[in-house]
N, C-alpha and C. Protein backbone atom coordinates (compact mmCIF):
# COMPACT_ATOMS: atom_id res chain seq x y z
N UNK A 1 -35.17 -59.90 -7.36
CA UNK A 1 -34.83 -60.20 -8.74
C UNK A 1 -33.90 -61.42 -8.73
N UNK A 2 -33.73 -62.02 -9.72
CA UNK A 2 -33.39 -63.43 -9.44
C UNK A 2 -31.91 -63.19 -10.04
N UNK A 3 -31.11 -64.08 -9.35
CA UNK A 3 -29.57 -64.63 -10.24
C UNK A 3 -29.70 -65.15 -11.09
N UNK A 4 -28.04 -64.77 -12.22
CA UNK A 4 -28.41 -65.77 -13.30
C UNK A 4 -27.74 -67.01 -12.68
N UNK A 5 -27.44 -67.32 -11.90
CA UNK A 5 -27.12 -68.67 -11.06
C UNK A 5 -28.34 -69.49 -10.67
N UNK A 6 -28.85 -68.34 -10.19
CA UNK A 6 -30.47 -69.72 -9.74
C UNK A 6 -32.15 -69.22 -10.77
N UNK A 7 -31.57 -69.02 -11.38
CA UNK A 7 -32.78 -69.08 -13.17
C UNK A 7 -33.00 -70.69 -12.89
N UNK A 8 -34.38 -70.64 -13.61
CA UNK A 8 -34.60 -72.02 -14.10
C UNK A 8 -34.02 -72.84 -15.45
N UNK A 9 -33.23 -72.06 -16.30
CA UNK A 9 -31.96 -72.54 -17.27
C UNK A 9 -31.03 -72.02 -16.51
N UNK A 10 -29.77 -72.76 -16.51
CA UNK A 10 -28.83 -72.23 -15.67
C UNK A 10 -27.98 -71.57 -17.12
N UNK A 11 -28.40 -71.97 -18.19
CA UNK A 11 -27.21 -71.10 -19.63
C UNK A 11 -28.32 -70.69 -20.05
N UNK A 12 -28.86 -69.58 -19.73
CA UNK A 12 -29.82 -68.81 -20.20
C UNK A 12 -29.32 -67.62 -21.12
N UNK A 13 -28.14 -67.18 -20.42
CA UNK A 13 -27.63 -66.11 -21.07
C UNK A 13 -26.91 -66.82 -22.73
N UNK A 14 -26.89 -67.64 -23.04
CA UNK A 14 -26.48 -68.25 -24.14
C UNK A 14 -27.00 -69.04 -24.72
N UNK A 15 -28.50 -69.49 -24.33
CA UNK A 15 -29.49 -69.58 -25.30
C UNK A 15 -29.70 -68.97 -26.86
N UNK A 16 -29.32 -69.45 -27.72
CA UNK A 16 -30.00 -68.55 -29.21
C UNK A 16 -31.60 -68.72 -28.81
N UNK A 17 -32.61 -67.82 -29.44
CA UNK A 17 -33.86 -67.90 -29.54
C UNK A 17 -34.30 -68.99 -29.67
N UNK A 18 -33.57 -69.94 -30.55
CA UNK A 18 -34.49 -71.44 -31.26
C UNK A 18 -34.22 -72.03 -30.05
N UNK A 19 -33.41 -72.10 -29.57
CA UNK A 19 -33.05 -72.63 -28.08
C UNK A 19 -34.05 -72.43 -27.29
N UNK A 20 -34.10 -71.51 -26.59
CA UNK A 20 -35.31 -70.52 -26.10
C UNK A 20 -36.37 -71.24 -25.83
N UNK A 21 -36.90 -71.06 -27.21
CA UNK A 21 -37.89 -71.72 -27.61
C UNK A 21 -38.43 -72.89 -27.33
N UNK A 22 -37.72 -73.65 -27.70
CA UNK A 22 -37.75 -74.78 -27.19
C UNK A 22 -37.97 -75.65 -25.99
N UNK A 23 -36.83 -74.55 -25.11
CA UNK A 23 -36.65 -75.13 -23.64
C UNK A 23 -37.54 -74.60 -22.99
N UNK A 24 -37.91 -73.63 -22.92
CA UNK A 24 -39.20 -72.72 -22.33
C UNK A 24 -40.33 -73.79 -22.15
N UNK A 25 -40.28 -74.01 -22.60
CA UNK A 25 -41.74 -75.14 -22.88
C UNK A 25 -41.70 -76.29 -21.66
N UNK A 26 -40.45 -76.56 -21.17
CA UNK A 26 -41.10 -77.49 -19.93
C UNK A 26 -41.07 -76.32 -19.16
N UNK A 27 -40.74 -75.12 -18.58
CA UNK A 27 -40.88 -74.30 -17.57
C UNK A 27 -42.78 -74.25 -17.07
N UNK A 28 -42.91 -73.74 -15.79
CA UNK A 28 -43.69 -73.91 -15.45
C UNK A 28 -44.39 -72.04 -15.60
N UNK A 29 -45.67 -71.79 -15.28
CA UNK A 29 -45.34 -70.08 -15.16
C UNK A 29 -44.63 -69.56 -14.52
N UNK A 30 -44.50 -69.73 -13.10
CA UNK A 30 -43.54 -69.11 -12.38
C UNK A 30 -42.55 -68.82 -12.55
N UNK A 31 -41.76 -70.35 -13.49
CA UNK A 31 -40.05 -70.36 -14.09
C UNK A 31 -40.24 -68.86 -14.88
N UNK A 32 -41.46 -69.37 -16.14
CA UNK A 32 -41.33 -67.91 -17.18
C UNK A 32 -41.58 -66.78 -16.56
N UNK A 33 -41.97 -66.52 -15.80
CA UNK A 33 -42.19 -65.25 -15.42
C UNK A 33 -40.55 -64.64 -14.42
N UNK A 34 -39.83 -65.75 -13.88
CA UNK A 34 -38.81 -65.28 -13.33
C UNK A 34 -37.77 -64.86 -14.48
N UNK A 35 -37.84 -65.76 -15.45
CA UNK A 35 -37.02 -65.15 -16.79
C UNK A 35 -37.36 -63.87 -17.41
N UNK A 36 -38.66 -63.49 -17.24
CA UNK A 36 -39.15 -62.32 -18.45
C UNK A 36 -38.77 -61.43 -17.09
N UNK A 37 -38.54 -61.24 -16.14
CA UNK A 37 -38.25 -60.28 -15.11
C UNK A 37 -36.97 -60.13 -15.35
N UNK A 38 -35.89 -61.29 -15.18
CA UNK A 38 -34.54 -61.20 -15.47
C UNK A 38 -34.25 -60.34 -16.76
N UNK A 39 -35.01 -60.80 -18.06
CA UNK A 39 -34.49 -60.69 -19.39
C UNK A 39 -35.08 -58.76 -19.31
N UNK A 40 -36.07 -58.68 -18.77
CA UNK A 40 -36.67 -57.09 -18.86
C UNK A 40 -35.19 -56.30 -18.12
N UNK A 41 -34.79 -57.10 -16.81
CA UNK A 41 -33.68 -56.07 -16.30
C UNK A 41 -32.10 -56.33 -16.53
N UNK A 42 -32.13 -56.87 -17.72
CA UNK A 42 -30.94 -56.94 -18.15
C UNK A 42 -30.58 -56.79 -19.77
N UNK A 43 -30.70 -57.94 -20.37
CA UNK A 43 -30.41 -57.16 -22.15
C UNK A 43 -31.57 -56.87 -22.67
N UNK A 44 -32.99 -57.29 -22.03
CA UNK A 44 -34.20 -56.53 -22.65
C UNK A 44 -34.69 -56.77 -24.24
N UNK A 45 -33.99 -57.80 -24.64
CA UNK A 45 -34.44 -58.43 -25.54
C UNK A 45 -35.54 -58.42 -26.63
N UNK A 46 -36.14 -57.56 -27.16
CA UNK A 46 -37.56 -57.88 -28.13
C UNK A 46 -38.03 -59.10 -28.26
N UNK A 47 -37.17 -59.77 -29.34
CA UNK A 47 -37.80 -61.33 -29.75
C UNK A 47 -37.73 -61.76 -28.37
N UNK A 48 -36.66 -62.29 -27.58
CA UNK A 48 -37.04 -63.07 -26.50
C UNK A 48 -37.67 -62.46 -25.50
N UNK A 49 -38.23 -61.09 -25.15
CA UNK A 49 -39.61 -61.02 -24.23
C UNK A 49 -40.73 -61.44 -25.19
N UNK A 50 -40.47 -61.40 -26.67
CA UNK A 50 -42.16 -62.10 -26.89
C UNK A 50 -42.35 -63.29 -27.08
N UNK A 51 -40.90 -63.81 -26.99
CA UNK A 51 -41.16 -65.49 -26.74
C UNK A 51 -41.70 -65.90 -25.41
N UNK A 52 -41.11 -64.78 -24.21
CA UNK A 52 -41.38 -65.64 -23.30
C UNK A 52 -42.63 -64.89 -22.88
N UNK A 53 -43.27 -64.07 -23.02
CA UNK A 53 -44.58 -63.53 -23.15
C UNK A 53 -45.75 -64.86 -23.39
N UNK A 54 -45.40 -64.62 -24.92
CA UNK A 54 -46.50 -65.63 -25.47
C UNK A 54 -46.57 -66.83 -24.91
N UNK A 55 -45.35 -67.31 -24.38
CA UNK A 55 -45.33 -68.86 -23.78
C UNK A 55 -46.33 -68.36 -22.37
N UNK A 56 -46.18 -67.64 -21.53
CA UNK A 56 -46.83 -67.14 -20.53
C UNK A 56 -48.39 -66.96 -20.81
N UNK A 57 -48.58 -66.15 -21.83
CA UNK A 57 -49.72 -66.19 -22.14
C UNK A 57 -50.84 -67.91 -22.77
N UNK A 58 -49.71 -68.48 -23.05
CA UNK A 58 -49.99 -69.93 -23.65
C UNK A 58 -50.43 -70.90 -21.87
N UNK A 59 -49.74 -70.53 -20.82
CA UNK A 59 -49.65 -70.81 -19.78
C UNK A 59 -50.74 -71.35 -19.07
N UNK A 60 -51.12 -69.43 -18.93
CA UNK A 60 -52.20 -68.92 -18.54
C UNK A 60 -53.77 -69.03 -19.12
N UNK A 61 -53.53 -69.79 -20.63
CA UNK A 61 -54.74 -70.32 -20.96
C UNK A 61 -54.92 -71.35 -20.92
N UNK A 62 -54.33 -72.11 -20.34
CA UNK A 62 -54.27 -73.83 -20.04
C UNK A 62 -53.55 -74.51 -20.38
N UNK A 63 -52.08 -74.01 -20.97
CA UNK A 63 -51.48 -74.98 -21.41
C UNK A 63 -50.30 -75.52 -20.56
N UNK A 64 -50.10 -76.77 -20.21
CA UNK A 64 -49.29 -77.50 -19.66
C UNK A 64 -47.72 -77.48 -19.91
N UNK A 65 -46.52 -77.20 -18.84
CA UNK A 65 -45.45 -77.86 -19.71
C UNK A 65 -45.22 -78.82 -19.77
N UNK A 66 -44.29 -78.68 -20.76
CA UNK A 66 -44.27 -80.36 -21.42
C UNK A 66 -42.24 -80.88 -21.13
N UNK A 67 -42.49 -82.20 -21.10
CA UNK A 67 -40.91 -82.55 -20.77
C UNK A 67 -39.99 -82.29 -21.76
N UNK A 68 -40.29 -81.94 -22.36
CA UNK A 68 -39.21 -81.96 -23.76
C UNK A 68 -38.55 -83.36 -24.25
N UNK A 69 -37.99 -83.23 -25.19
CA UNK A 69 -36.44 -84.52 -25.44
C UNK A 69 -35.66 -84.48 -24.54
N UNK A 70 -35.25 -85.18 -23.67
CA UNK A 70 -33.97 -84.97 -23.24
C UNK A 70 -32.77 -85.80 -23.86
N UNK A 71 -33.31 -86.38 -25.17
CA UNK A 71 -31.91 -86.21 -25.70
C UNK A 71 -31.64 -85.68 -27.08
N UNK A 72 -32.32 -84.58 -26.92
CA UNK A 72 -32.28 -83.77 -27.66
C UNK A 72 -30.87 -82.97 -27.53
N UNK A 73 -30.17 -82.92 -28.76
CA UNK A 73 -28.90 -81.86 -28.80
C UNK A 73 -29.51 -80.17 -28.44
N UNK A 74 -28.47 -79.90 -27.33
CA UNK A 74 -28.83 -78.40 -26.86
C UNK A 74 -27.75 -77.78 -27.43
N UNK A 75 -27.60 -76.49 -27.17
CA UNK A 75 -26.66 -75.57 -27.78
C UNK A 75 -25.39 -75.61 -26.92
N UNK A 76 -25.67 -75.96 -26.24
CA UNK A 76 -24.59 -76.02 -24.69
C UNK A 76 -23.79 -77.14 -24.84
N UNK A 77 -24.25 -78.23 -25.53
CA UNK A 77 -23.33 -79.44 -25.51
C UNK A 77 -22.50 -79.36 -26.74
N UNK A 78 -21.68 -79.53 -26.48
CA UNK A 78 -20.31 -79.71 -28.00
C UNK A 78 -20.03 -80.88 -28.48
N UNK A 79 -20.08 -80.93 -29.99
CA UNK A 79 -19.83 -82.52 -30.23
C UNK A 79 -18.25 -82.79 -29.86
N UNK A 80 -17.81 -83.95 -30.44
CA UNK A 80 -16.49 -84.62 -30.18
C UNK A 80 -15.62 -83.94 -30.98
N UNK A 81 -16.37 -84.06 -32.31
CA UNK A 81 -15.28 -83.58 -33.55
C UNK A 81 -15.06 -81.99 -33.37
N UNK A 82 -14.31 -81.19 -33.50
CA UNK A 82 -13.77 -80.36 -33.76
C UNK A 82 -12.88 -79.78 -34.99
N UNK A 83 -12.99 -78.66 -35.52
CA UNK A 83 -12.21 -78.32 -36.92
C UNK A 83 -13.08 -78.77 -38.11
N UNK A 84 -12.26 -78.68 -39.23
CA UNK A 84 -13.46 -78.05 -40.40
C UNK A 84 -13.24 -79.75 -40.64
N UNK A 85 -14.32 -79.74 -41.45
CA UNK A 85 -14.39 -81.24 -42.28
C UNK A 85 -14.06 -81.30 -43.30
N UNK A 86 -13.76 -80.20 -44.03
CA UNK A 86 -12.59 -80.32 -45.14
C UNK A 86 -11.43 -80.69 -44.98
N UNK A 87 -10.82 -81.80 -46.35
CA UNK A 87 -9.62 -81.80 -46.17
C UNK A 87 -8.70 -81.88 -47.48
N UNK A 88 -7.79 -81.70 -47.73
CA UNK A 88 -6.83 -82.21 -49.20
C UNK A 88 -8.02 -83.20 -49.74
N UNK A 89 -7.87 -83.77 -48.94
CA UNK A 89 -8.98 -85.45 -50.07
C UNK A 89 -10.39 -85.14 -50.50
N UNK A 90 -10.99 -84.01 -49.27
CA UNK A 90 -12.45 -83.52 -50.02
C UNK A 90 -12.54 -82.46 -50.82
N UNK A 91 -11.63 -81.64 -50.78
CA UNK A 91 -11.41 -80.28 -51.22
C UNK A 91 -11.74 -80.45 -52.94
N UNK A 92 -12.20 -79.53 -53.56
CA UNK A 92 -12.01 -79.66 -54.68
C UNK A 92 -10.81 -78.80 -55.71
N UNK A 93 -10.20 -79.43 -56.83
CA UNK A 93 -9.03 -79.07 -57.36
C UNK A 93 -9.49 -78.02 -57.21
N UNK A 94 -8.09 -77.22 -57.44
CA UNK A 94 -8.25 -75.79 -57.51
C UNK A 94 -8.34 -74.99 -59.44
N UNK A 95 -8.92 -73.95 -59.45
CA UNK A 95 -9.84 -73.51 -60.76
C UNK A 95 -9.66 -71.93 -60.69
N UNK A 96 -8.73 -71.56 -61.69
CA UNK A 96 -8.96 -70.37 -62.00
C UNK A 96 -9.82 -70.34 -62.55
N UNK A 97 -10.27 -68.52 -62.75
CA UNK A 97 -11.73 -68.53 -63.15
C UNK A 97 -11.21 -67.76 -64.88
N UNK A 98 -11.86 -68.02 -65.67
CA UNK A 98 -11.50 -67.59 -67.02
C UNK A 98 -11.36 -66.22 -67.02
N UNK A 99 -10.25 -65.41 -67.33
CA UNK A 99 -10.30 -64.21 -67.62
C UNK A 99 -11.51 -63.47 -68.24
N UNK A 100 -12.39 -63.73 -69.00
CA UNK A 100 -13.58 -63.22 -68.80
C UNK A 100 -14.60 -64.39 -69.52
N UNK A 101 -16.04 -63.93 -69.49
CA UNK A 101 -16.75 -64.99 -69.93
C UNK A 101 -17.33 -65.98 -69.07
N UNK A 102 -17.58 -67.08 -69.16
CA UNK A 102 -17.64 -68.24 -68.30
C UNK A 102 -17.08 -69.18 -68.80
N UNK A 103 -16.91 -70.40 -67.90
CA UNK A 103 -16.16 -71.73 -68.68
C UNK A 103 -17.13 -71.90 -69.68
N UNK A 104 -18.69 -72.04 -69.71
CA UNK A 104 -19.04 -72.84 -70.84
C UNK A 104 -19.54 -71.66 -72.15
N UNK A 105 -18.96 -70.41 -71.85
CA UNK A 105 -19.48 -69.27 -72.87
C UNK A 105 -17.65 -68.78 -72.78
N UNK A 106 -17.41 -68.57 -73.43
CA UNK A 106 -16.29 -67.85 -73.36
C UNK A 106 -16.42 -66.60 -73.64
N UNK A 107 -15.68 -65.92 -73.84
CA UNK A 107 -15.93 -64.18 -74.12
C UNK A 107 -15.40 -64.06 -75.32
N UNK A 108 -15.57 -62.89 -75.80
CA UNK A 108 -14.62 -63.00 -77.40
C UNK A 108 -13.98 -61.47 -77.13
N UNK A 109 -12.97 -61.59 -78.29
CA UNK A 109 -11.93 -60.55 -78.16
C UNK A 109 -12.92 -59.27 -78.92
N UNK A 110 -12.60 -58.04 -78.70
CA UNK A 110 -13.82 -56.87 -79.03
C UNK A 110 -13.37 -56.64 -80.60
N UNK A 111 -12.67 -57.22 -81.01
CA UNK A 111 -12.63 -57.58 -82.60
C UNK A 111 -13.52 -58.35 -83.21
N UNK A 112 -14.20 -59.32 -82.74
CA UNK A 112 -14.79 -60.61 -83.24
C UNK A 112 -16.23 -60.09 -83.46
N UNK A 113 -16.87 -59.04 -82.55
CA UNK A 113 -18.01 -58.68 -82.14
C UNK A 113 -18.57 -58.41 -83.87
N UNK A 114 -19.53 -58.67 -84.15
CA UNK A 114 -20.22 -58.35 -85.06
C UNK A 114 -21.76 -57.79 -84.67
């Protein structure tokens, strides 16, 4: 059974699915099949054994992998910026909300009701 050190993704375990997905696709069968062995004896996954199923099965009917982007943003890489992108200057004023009603309906007092 294979390490998660020598997998053919070495951040396999932190792949999201769309990830997955994606990267799977240059693996060769052998790669997928060492993953769907790993993933069966460890978190056992649903969606990702039928991702990597079907890619296997996609394999096995002739299909080639392919190189991917490689500069494609992965999940693994972090941009520069850090922290929210809000700030005082983007924020918008602050707004109580009308005691009842909406701003452009107001409510009426239960006297007014006719």
């Amino acid at each position: 059974m294979a390490e998660r050190s020598t997998l053919p993704l070495p951040d396999y375990d932190h792949l999201p699915l769309g990830g997955l997905e994606g990267r799977v696709r240059a693996l060769t069968a052998e790669e997928v099949e060492e993953l769907l062995v790993y993933e069966r004896a460890h978190a056992d996954r649903l969606a990702v054994t039928q991702v990597l199923t079907a890619r296997l099965d996609q394999l096995h009917a002739g299909a080639e992998p392919t190189s991917g982007d490689p500069g494609g943003v992965r999940p693994e890489q972090h941009s520069s910026s850090s922290g929210s992108p809000v700030s005082p200057t983007t924020s918008p004023q602050p707004m109580s909300p009308p005691p009842h009603g909406t701003p452009d309906q107001r409510g009426k007092p239960k006297g007014d009701r006719t």
